[in-house]
PDB file of N, CA and C in Angstrom:
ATOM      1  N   UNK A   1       0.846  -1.177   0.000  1.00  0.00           N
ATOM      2  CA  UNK A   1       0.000   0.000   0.000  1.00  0.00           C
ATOM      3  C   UNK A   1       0.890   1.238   0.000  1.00  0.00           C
ATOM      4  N   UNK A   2       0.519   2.170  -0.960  1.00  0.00           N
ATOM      5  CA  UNK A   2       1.637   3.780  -0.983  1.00  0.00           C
ATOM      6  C   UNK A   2       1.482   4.226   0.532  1.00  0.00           C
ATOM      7  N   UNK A   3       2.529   5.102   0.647  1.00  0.00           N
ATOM      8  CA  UNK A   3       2.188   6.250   1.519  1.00  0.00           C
ATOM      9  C   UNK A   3       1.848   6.701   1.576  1.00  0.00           C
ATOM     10  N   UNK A   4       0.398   7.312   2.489  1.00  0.00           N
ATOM     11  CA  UNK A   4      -0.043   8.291   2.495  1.00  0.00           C
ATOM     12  C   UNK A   4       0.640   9.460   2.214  1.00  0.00           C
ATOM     13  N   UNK A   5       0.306  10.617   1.368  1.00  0.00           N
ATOM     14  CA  UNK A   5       1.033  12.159   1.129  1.00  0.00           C
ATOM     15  C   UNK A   5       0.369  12.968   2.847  1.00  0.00           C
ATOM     16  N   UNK A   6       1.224  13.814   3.490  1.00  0.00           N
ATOM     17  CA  UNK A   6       0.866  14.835   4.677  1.00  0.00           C
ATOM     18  C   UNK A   6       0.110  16.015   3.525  1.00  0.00           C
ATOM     19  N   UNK A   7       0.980  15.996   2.350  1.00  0.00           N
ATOM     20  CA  UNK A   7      -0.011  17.333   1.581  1.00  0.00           C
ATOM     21  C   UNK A   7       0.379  17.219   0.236  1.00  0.00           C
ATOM     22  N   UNK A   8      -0.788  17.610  -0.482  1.00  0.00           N
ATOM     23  CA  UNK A   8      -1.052  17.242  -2.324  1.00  0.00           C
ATOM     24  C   UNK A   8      -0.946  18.673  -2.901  1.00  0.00           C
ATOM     25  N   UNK A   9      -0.647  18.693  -4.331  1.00  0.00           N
ATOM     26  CA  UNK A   9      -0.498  19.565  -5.034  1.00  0.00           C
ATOM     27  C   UNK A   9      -2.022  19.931  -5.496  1.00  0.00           C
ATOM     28  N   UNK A  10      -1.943  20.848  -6.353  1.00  0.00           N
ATOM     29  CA  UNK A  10      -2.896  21.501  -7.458  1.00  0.00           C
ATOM     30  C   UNK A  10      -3.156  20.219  -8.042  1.00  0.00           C
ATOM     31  N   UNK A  11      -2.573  19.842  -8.943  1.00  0.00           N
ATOM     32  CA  UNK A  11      -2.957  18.784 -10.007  1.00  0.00           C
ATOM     33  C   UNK A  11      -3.857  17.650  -9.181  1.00  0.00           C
ATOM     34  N   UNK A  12      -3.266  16.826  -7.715  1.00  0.00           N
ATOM     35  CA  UNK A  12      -3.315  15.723  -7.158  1.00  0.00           C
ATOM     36  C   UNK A  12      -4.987  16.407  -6.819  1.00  0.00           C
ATOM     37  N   UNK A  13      -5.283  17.468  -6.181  1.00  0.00           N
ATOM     38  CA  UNK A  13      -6.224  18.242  -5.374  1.00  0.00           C
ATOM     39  C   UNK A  13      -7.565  18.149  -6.372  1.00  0.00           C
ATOM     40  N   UNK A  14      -7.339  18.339  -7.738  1.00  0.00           N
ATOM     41  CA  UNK A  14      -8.140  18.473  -8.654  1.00  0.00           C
ATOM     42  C   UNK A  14      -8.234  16.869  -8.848  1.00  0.00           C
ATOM     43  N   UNK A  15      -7.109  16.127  -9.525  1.00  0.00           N
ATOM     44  CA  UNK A  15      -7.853  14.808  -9.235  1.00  0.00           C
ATOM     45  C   UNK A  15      -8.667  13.937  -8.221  1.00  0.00           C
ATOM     46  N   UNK A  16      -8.581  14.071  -7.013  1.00  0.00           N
ATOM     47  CA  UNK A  16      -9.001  14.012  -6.138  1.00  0.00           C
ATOM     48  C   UNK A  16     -10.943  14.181  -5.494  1.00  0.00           C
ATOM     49  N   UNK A  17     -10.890  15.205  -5.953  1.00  0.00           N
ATOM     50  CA  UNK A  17     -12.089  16.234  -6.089  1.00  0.00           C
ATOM     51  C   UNK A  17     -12.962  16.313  -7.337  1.00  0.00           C
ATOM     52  N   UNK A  18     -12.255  16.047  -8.312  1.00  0.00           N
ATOM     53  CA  UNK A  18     -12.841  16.201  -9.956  1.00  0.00           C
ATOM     54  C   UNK A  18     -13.336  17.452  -9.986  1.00  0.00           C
ATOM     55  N   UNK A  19     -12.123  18.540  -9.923  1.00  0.00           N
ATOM     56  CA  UNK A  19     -13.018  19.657  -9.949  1.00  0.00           C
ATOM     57  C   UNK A  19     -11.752  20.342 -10.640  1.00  0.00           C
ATOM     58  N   UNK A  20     -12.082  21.185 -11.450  1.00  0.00           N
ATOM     59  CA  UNK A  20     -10.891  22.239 -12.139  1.00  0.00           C
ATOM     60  C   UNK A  20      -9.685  23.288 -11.854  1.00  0.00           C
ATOM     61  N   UNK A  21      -8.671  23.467 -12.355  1.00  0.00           N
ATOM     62  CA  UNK A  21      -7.724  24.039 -11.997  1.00  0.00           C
ATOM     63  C   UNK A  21      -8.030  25.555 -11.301  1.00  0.00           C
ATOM     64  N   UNK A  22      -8.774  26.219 -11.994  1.00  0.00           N
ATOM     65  CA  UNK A  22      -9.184  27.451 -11.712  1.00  0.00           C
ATOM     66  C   UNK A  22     -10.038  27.384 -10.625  1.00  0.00           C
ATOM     67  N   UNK A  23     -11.051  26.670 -10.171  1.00  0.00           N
ATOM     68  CA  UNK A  23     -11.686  26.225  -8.981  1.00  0.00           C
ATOM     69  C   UNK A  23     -10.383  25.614  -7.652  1.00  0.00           C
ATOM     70  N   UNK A  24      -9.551  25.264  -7.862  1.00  0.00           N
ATOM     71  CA  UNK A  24      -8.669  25.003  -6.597  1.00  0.00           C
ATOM     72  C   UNK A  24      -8.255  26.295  -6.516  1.00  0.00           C
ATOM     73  N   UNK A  25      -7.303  26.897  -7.340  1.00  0.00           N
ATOM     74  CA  UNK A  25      -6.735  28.386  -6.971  1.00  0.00           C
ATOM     75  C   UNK A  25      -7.612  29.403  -6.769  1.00  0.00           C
ATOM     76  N   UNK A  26      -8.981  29.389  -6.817  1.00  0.00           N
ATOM     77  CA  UNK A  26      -9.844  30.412  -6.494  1.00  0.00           C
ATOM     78  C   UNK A  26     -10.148  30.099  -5.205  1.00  0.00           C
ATOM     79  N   UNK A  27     -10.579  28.590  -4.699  1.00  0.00           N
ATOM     80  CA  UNK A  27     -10.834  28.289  -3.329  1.00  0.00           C
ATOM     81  C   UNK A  27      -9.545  28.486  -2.850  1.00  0.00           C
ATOM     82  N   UNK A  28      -8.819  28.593  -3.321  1.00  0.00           N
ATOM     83  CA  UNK A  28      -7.199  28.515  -2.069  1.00  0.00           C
ATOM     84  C   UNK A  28      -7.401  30.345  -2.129  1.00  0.00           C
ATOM     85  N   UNK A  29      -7.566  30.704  -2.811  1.00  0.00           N
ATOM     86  CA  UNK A  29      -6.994  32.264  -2.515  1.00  0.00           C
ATOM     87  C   UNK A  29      -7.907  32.788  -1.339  1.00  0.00           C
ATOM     88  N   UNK A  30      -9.217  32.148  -1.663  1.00  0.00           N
ATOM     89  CA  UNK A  30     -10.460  32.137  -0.980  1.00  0.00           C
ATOM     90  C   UNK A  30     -10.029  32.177   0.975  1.00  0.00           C
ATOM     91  N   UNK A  31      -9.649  30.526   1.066  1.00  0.00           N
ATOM     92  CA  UNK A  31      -8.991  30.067   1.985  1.00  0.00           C
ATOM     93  C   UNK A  31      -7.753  31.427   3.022  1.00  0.00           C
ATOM     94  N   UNK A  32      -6.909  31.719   1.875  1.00  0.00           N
ATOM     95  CA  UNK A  32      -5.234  32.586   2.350  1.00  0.00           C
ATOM     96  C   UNK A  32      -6.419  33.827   2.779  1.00  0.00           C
ATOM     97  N   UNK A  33      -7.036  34.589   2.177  1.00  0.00           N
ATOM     98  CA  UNK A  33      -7.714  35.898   2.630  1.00  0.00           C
ATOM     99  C   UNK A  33      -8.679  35.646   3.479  1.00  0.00           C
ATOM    100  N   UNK A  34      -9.660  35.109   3.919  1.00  0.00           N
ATOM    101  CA  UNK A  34     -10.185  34.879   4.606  1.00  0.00           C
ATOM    102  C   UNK A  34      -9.664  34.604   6.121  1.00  0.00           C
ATOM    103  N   UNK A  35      -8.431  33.698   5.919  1.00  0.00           N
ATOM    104  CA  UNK A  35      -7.689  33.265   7.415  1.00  0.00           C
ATOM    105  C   UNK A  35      -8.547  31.706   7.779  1.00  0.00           C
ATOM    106  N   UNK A  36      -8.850  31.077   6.650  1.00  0.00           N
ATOM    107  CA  UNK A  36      -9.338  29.667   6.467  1.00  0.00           C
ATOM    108  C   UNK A  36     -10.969  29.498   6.720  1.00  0.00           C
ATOM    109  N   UNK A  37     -11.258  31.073   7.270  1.00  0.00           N
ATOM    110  CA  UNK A  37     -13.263  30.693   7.204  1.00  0.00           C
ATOM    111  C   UNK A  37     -13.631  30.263   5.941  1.00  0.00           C
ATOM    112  N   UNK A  38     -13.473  30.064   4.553  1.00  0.00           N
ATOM    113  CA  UNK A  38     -14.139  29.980   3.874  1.00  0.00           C
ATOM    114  C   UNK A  38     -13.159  29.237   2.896  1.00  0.00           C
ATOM    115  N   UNK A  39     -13.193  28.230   1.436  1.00  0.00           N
ATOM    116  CA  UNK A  39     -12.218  27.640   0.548  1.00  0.00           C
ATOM    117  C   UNK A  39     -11.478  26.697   0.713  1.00  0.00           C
ATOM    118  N   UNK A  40     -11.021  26.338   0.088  1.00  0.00           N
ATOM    119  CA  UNK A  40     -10.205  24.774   0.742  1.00  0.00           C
ATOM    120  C   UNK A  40      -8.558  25.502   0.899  1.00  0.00           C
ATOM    121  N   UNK A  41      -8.662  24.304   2.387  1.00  0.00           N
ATOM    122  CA  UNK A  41      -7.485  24.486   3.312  1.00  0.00           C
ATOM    123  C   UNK A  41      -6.356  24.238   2.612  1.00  0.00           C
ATOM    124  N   UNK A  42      -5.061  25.093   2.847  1.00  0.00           N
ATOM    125  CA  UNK A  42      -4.091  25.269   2.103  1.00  0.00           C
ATOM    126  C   UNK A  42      -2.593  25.868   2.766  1.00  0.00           C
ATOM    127  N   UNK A  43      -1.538  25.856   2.326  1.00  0.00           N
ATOM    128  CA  UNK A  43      -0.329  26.175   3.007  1.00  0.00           C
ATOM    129  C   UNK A  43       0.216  26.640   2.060  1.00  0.00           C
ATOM    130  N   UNK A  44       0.998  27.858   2.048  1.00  0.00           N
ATOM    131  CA  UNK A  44       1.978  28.721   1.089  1.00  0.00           C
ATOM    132  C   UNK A  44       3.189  28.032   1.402  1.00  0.00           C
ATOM    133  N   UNK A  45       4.196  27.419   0.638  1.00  0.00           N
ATOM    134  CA  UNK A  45       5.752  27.014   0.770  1.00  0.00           C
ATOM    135  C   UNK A  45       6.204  27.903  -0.308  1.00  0.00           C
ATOM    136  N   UNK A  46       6.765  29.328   0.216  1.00  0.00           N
ATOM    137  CA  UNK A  46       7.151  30.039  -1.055  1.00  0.00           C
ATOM    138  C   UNK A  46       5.925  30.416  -1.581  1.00  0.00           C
ATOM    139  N   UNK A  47       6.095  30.109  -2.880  1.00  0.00           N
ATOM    140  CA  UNK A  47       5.155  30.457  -4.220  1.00  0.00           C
ATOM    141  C   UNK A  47       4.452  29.048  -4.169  1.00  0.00           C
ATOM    142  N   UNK A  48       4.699  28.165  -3.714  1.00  0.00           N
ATOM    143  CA  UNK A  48       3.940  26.570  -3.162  1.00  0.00           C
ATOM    144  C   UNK A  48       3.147  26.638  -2.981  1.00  0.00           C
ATOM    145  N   UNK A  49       1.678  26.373  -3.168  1.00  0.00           N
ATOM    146  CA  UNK A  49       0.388  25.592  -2.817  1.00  0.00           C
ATOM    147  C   UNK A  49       0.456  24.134  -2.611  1.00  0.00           C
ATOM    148  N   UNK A  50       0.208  23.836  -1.173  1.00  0.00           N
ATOM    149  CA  UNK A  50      -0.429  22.623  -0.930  1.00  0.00           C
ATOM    150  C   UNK A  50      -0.946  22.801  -0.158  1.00  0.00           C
ATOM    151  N   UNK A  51      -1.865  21.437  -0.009  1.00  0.00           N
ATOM    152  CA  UNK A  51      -3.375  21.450   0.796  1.00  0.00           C
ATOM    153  C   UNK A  51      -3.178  20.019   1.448  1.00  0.00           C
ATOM    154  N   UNK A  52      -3.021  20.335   2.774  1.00  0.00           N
ATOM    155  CA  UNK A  52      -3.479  19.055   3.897  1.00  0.00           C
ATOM    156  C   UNK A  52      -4.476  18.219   3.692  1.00  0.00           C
ATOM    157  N   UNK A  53      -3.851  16.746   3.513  1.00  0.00           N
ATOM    158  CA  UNK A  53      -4.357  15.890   3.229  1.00  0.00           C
ATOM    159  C   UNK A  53      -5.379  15.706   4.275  1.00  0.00           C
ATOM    160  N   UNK A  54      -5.247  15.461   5.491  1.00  0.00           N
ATOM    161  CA  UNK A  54      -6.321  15.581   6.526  1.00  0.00           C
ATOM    162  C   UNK A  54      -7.156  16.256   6.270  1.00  0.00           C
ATOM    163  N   UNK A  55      -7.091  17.729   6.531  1.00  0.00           N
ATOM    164  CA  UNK A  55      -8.088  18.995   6.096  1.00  0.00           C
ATOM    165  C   UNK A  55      -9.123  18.906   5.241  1.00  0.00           C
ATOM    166  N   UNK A  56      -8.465  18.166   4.149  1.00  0.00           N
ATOM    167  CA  UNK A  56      -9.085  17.841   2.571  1.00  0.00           C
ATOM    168  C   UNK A  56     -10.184  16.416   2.822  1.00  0.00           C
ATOM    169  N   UNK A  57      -9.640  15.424   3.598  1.00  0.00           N
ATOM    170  CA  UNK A  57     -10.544  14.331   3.687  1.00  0.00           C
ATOM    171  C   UNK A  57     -11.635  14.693   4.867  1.00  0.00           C
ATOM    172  N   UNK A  58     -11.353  15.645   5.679  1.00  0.00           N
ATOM    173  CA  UNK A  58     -12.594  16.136   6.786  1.00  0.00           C
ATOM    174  C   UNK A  58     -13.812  16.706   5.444  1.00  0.00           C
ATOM    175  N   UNK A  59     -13.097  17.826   4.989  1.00  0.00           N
ATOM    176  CA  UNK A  59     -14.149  18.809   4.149  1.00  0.00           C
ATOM    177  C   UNK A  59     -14.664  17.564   3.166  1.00  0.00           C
ATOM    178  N   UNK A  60     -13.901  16.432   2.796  1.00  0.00           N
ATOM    179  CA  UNK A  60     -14.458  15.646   1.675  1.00  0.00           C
ATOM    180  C   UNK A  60     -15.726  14.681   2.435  1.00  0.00           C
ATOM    181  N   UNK A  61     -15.395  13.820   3.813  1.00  0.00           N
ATOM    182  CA  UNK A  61     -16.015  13.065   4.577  1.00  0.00           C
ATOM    183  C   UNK A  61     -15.348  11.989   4.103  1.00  0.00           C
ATOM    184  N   UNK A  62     -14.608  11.245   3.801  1.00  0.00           N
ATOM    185  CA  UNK A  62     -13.826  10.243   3.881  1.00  0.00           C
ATOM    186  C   UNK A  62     -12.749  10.246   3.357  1.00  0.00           C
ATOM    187  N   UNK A  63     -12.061   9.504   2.887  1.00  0.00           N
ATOM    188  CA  UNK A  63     -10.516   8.980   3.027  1.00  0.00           C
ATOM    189  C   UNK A  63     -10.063   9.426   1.250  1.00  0.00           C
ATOM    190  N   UNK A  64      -9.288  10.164   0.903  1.00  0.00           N
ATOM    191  CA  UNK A  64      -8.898  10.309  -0.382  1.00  0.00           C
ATOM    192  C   UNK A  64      -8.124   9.656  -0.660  1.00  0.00           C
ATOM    193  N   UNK A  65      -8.822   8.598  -1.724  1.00  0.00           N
ATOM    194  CA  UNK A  65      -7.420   7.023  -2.041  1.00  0.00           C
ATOM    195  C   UNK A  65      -6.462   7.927  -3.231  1.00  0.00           C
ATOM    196  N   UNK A  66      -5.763   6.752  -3.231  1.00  0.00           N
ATOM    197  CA  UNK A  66      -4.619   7.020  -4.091  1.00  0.00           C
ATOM    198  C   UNK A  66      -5.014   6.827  -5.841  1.00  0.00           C
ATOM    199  N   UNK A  67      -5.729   5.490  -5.653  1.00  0.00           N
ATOM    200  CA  UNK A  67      -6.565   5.038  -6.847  1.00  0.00           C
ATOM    201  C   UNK A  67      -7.162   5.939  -7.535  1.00  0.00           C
ATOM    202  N   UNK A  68      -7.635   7.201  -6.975  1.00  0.00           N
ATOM    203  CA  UNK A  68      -8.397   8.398  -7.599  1.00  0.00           C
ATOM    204  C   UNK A  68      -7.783   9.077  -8.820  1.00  0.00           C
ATOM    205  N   UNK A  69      -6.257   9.237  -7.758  1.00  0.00           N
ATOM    206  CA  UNK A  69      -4.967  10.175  -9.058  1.00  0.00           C
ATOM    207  C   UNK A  69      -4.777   9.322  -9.990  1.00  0.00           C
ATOM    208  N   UNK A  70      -4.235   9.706 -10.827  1.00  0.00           N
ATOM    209  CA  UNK A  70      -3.084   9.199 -12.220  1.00  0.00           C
ATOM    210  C   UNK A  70      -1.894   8.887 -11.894  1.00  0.00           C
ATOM    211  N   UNK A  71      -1.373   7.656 -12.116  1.00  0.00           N
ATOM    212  CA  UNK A  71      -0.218   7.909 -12.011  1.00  0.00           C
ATOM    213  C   UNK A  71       0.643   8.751 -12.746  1.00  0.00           C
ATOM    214  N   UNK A  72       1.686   9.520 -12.063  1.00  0.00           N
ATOM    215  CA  UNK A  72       3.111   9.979 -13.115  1.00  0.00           C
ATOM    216  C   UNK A  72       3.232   9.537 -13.891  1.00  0.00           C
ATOM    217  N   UNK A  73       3.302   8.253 -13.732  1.00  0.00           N
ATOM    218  CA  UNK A  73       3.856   7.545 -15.441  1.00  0.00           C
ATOM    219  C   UNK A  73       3.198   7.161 -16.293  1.00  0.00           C
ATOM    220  N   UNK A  74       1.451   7.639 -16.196  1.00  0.00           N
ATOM    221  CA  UNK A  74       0.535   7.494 -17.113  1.00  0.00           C
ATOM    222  C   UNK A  74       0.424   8.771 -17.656  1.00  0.00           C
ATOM    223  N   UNK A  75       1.277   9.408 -17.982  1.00  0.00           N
ATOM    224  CA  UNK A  75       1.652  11.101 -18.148  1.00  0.00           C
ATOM    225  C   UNK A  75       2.499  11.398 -18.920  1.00  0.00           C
ATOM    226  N   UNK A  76       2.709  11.364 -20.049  1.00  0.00           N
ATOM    227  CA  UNK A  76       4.292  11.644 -20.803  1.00  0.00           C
ATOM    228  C   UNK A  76       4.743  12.404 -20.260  1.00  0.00           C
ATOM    229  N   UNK A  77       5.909  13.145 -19.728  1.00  0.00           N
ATOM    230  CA  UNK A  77       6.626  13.857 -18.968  1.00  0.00           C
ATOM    231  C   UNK A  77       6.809  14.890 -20.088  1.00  0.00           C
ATOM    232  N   UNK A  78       7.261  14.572 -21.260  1.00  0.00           N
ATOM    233  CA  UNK A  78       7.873  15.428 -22.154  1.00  0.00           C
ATOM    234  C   UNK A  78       7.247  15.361 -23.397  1.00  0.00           C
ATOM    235  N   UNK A  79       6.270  16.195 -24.639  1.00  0.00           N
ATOM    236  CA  UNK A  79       5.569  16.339 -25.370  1.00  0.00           C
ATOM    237  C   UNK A  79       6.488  16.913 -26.487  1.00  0.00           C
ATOM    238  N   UNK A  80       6.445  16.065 -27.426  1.00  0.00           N
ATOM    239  CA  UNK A  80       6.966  16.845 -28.823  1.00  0.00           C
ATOM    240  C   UNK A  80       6.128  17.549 -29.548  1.00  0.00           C
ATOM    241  N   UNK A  81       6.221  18.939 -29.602  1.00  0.00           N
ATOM    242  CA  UNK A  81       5.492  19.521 -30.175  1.00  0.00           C
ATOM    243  C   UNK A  81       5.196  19.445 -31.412  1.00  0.00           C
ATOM    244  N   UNK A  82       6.287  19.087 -31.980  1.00  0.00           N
ATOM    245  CA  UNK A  82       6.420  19.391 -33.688  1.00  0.00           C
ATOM    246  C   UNK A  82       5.482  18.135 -33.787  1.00  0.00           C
ATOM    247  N   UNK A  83       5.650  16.451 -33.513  1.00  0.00           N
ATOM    248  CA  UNK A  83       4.969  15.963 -33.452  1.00  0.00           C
ATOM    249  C   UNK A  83       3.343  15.488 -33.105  1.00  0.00           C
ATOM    250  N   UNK A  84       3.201  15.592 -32.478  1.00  0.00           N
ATOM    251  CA  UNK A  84       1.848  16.747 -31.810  1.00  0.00           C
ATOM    252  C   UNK A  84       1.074  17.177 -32.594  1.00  0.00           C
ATOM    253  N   UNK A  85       1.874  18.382 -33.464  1.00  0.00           N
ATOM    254  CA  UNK A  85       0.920  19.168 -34.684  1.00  0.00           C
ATOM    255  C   UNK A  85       0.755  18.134 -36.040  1.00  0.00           C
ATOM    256  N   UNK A  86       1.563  17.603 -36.061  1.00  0.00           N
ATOM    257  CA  UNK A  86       1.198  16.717 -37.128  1.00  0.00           C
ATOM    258  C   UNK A  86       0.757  15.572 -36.694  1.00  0.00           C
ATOM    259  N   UNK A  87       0.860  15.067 -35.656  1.00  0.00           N
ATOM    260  CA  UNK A  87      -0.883  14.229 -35.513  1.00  0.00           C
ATOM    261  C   UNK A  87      -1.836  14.872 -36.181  1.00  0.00           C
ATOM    262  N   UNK A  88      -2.282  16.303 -35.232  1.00  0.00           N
ATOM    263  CA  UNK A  88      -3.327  16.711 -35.397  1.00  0.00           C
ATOM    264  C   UNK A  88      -3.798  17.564 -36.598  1.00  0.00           C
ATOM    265  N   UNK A  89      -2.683  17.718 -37.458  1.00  0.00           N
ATOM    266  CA  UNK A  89      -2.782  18.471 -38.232  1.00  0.00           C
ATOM    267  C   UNK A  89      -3.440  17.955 -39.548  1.00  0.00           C
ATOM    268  N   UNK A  90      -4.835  19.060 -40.013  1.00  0.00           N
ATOM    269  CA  UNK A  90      -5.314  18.198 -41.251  1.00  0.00           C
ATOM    270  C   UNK A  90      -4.951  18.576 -42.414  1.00  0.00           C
ATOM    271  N   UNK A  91      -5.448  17.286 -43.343  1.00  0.00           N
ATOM    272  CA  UNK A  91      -4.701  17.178 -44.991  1.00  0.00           C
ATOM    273  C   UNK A  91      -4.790  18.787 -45.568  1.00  0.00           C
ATOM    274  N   UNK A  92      -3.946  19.012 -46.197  1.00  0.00           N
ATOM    275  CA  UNK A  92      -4.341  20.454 -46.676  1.00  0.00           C
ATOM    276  C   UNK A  92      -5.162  20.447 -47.954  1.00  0.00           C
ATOM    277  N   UNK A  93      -5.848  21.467 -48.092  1.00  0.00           N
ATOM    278  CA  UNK A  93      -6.922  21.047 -49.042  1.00  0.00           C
ATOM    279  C   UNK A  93      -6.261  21.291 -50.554  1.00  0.00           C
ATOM    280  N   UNK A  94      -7.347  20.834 -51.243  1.00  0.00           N
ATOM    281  CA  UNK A  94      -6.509  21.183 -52.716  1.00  0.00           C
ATOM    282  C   UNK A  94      -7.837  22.083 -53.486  1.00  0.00           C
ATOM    283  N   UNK A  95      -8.321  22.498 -53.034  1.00  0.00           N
ATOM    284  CA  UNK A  95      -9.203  23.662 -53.382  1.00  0.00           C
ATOM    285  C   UNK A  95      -9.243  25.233 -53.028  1.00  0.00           C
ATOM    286  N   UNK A  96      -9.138  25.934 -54.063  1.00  0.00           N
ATOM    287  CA  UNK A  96      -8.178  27.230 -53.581  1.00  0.00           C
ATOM    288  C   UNK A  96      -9.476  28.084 -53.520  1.00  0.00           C
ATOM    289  N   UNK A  97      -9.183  29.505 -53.353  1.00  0.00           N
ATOM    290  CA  UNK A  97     -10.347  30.502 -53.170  1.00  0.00           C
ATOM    291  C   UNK A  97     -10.002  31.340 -54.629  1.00  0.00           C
ATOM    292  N   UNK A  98     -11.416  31.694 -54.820  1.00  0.00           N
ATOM    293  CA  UNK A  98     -10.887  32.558 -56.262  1.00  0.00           C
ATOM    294  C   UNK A  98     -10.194  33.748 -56.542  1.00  0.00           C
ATOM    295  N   UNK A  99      -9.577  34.010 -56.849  1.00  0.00           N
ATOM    296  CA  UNK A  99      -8.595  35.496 -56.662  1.00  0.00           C
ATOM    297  C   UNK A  99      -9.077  36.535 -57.430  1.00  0.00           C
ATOM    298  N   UNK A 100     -10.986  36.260 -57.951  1.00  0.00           N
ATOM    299  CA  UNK A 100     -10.979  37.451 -58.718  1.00  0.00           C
ATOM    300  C   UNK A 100     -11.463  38.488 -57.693  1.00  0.00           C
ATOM    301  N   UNK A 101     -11.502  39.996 -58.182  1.00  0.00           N
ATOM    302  CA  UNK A 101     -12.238  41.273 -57.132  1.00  0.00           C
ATOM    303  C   UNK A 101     -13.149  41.554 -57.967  1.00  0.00           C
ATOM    304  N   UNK A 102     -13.272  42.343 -56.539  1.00  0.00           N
ATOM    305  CA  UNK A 102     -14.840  42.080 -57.110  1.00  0.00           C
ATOM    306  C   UNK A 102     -15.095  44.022 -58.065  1.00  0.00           C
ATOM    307  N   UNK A 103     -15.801  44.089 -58.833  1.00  0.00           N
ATOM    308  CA  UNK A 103     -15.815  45.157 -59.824  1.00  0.00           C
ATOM    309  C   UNK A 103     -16.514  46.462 -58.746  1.00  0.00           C
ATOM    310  N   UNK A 104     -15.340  47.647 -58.798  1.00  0.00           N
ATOM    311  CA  UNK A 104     -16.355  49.067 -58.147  1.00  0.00           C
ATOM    312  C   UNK A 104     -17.255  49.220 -59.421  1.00  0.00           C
ATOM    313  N   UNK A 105     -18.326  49.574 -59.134  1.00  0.00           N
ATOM    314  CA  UNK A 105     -19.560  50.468 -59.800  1.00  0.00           C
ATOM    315  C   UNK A 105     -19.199  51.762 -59.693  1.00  0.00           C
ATOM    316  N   UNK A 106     -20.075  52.355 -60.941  1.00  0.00           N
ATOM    317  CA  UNK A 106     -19.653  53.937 -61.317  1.00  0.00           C
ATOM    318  C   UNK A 106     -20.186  54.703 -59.777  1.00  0.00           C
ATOM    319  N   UNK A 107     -21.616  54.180 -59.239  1.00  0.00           N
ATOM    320  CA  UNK A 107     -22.257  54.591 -58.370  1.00  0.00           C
ATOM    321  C   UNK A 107     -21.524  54.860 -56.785  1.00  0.00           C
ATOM    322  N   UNK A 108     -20.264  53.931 -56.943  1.00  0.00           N
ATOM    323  CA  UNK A 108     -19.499  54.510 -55.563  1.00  0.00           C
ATOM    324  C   UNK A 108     -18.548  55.446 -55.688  1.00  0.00           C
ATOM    325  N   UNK A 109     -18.479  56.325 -54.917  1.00  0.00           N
ATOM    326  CA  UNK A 109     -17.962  57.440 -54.835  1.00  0.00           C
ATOM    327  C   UNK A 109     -15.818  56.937 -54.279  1.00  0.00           C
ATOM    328  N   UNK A 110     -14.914  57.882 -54.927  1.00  0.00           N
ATOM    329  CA  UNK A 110     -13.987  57.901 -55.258  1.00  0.00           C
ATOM    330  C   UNK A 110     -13.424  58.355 -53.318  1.00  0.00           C
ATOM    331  N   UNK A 111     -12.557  57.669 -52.834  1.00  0.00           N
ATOM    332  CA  UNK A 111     -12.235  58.245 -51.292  1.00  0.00           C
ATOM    333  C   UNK A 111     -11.285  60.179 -52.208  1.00  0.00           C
ATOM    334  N   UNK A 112     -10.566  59.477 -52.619  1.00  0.00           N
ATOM    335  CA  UNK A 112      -9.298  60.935 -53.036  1.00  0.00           C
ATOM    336  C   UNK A 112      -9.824  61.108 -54.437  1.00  0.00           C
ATOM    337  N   UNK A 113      -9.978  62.575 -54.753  1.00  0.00           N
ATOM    338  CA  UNK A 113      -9.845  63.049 -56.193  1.00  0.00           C
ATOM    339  C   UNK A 113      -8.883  63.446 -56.273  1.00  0.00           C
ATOM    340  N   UNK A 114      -8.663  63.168 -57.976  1.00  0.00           N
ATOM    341  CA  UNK A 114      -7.386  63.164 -58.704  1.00  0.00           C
ATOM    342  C   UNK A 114      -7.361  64.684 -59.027  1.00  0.00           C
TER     343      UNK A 114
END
């Protein structure tokens, strides 16, 4: 069985919870200004956010397994971009746009006279 974590990140917090990135850092800021009346419980290390694992399973009502997160290594660590785009990248078409313009009429008026 893992070790229990004393305190989880952003990412772990959101898996955990199933709730979004912008929803943890709004409840944590929530949490720091308040003086903990209100948002989920949290600790500054530095520029660090983490949130007490205890704290987190009171406000949840039971035990936050491990089974919930992802593992690390179900995560590529490192993303090739160039690759990436050409997965996703589609066939280019072979149908062009027409390059004619379109004709002024006598009826529109000239911006500059000559």
């Amino acid at each position: 069985m893992p070790e229990r974590k004393d305190f989880l990140t952003v990412e772990e917090v959101m898996a955990h919870l199933r709730v979004g990135r912008t929803f943890v850092y709004e409840q944590a800021r929530l949490y720091l200004r308040t003086g903990g009346a209100q948002g989920l419980p949290c600790r500054k290390f530095g520029r660090l956010l983490r949130f007490p694992t205890a704290q987190l399973e009171t406000l949840a009502g039971a035990p936050l397994l491990e089974a919930d997160v992802p593992a690390a290594r179900d995560v590529p660590a490192v993303v090739d971009l160039d690759e990436a785009r050409r997965a996703k990248a589609p066939e280019p078409s072979t149908s062009r746009r027409s390059s004619t313009r379109r004709a002024t009429g006598t009826e529109q008026s000239s911006l500059f006279t000559d």
